[in-house]
Protein backbone atom coordinates (compact mmCIF):
# COMPACT_ATOMS: atom_id res chain seq x y z
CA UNK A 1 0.00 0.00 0.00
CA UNK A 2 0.94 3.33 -0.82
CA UNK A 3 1.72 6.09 2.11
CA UNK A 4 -0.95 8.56 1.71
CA UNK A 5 0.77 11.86 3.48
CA UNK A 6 -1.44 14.46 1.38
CA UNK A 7 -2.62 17.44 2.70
CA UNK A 8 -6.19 17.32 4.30
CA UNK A 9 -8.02 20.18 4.22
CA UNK A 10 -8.81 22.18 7.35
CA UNK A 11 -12.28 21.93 7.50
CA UNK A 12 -12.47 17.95 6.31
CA UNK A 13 -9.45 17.01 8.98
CA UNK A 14 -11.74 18.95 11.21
CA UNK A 15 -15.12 16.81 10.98
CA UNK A 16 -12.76 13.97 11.25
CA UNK A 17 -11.29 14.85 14.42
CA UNK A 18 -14.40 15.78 15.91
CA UNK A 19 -15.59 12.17 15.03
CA UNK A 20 -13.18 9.71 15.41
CA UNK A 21 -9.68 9.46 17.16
CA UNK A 22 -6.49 10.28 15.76
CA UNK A 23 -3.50 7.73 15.82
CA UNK A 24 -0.06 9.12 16.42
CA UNK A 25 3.52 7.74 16.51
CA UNK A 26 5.61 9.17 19.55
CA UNK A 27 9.74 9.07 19.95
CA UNK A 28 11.08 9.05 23.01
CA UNK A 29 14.81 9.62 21.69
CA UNK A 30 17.43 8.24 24.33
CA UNK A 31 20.56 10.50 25.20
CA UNK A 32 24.20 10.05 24.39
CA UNK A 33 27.10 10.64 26.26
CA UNK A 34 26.52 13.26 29.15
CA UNK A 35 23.08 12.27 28.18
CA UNK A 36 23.01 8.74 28.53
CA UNK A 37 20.24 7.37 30.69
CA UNK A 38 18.34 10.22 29.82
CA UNK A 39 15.36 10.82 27.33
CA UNK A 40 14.53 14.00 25.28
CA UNK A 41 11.35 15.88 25.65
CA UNK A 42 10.89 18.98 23.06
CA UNK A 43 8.49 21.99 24.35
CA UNK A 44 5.72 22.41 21.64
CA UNK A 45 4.61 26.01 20.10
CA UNK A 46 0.96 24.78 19.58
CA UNK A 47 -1.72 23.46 20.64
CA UNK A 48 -2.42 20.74 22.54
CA UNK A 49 -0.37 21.66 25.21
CA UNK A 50 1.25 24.62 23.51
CA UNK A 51 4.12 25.56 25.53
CA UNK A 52 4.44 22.40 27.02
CA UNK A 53 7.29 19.61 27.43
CA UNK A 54 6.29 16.88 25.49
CA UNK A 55 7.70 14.14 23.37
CA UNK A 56 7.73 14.85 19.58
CA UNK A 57 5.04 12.90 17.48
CA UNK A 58 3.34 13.09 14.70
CA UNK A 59 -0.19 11.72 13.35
CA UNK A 60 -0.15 8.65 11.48
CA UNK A 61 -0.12 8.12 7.67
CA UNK A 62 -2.31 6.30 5.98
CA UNK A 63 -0.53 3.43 4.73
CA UNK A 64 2.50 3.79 6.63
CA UNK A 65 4.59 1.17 9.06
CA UNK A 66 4.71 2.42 12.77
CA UNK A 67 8.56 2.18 12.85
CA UNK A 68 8.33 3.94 9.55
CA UNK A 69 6.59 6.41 11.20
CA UNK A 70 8.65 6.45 13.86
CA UNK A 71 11.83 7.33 12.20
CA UNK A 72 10.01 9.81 10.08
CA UNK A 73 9.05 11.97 13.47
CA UNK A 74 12.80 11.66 14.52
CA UNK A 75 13.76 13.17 11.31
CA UNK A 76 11.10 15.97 10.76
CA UNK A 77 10.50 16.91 14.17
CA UNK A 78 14.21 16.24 15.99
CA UNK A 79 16.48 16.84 12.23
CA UNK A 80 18.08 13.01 13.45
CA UNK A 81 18.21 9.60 12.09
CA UNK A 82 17.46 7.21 14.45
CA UNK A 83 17.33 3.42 15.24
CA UNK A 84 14.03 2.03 16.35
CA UNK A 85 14.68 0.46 19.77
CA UNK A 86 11.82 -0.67 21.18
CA UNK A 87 7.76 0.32 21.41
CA UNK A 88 7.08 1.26 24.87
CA UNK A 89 3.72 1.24 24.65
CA UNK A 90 0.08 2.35 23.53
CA UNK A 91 -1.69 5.32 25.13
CA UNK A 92 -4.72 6.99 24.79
CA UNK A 93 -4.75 10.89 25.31
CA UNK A 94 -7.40 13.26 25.75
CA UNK A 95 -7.31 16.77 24.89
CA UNK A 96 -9.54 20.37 25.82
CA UNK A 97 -7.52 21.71 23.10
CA UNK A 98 -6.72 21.45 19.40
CA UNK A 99 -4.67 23.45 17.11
CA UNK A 100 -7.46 22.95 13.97
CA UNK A 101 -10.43 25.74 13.72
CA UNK A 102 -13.36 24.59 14.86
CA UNK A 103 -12.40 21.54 16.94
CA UNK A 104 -12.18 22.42 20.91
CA UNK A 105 -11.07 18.81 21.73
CA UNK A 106 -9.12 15.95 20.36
CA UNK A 107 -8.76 12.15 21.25
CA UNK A 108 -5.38 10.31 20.40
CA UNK A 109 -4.35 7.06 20.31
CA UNK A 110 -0.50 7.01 20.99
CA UNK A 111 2.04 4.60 19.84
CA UNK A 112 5.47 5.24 21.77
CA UNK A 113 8.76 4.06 20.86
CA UNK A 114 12.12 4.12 22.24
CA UNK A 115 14.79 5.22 19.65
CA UNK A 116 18.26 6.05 19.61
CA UNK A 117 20.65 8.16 17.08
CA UNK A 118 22.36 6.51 14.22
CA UNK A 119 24.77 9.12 14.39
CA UNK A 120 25.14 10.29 18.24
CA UNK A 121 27.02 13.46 16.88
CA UNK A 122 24.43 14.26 14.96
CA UNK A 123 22.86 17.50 16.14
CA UNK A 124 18.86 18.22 17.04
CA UNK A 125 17.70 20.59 14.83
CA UNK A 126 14.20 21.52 16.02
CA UNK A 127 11.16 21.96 13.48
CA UNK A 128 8.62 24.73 13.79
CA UNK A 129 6.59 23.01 16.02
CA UNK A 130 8.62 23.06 19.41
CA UNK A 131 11.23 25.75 20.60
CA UNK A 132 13.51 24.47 22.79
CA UNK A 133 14.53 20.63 24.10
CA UNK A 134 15.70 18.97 27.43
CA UNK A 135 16.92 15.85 28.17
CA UNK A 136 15.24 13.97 31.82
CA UNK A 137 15.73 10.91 33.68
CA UNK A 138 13.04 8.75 33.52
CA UNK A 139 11.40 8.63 37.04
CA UNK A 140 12.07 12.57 37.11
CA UNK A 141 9.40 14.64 38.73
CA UNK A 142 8.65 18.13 37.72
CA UNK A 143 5.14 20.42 37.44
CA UNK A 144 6.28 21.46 33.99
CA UNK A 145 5.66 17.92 32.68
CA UNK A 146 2.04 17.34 31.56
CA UNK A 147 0.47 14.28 33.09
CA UNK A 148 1.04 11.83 30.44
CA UNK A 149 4.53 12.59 30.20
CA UNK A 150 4.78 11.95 33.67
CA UNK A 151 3.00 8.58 33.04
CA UNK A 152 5.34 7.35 30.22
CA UNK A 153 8.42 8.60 32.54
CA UNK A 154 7.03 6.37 35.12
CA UNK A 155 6.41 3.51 32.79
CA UNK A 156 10.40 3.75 31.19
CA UNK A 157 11.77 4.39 34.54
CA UNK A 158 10.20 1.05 35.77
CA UNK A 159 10.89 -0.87 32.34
């Protein structure tokens, strides 16, 4: 099958998010070096959770293979090839928010995976949809991480 990545029109990807859930592919990119042990979490510039710390992700193509998918988030999101590791798991998210006209909430279905740089010297070039990155130990605490990154913390940090 053919990966359908077309542009949807606002107000048709609108009546399809107020319908039916969207399915996403998260990274949770491990650190190198003074980063090992650590995982990277990317602060977003919209909506949901604009100005939040979150994991990059991306919605699924039609068509497309999750590690695919995956690897495709690393790239256009974090500017780095990476090395599918592991999934960590499935999650479903709930939103008051959404960054499309006419939609005031969203429901996601998140598949997570654990990658790693091919190249560890590569460096993260951020797209236009975060502003700044950090790198945290899973099992870190802190009020500026929303709740489900504070689940999927917990959930590496006891893996």
């Amino acid at each position: 099958m053919d990966v359908h990545d077309e542009f949807i029109p606002e107000d048709e990807f609108a009546t399809v998010l107020d319908r039916v859930p969207q399915v996403c592919v998260e990274v949770v990119l491990e650190g190198e070096g003074a980063q090992a042990g650590q995982v990277l979490l990317a602060r977003r510039t919209n909506e949901p959770v604009e100005g939040v710390w979150f994991w990059p992700g991306s919605r699924l193509y039609k068509g497309e293979e999750l590690t695919a998918a995956a690897r495709r988030v690393a790239r256009e999101e974090l500017g780095v090839d990476v090395n599918v590791e592991e999934r960590v798991g499935v999650y479903g998210h709930f939103w008051d928010t959404s960054s499309v006209d006419g939609v005031d909430s969203r429901h996601t279905v998140n598949i997570v995976f654990r990658v790693r740089q091919t190249d560890p010297e590569q460096s993260i070039e951020l797209d236009e949809q975060h502003d700044d990155y950090r790198f945290v130990t899973p099992g870190e605490r802190d009020e500026e991480f929303h709740e489900y990154v504070q689940q999927y913390l917990s959930d590496l940090s006891a893996a």
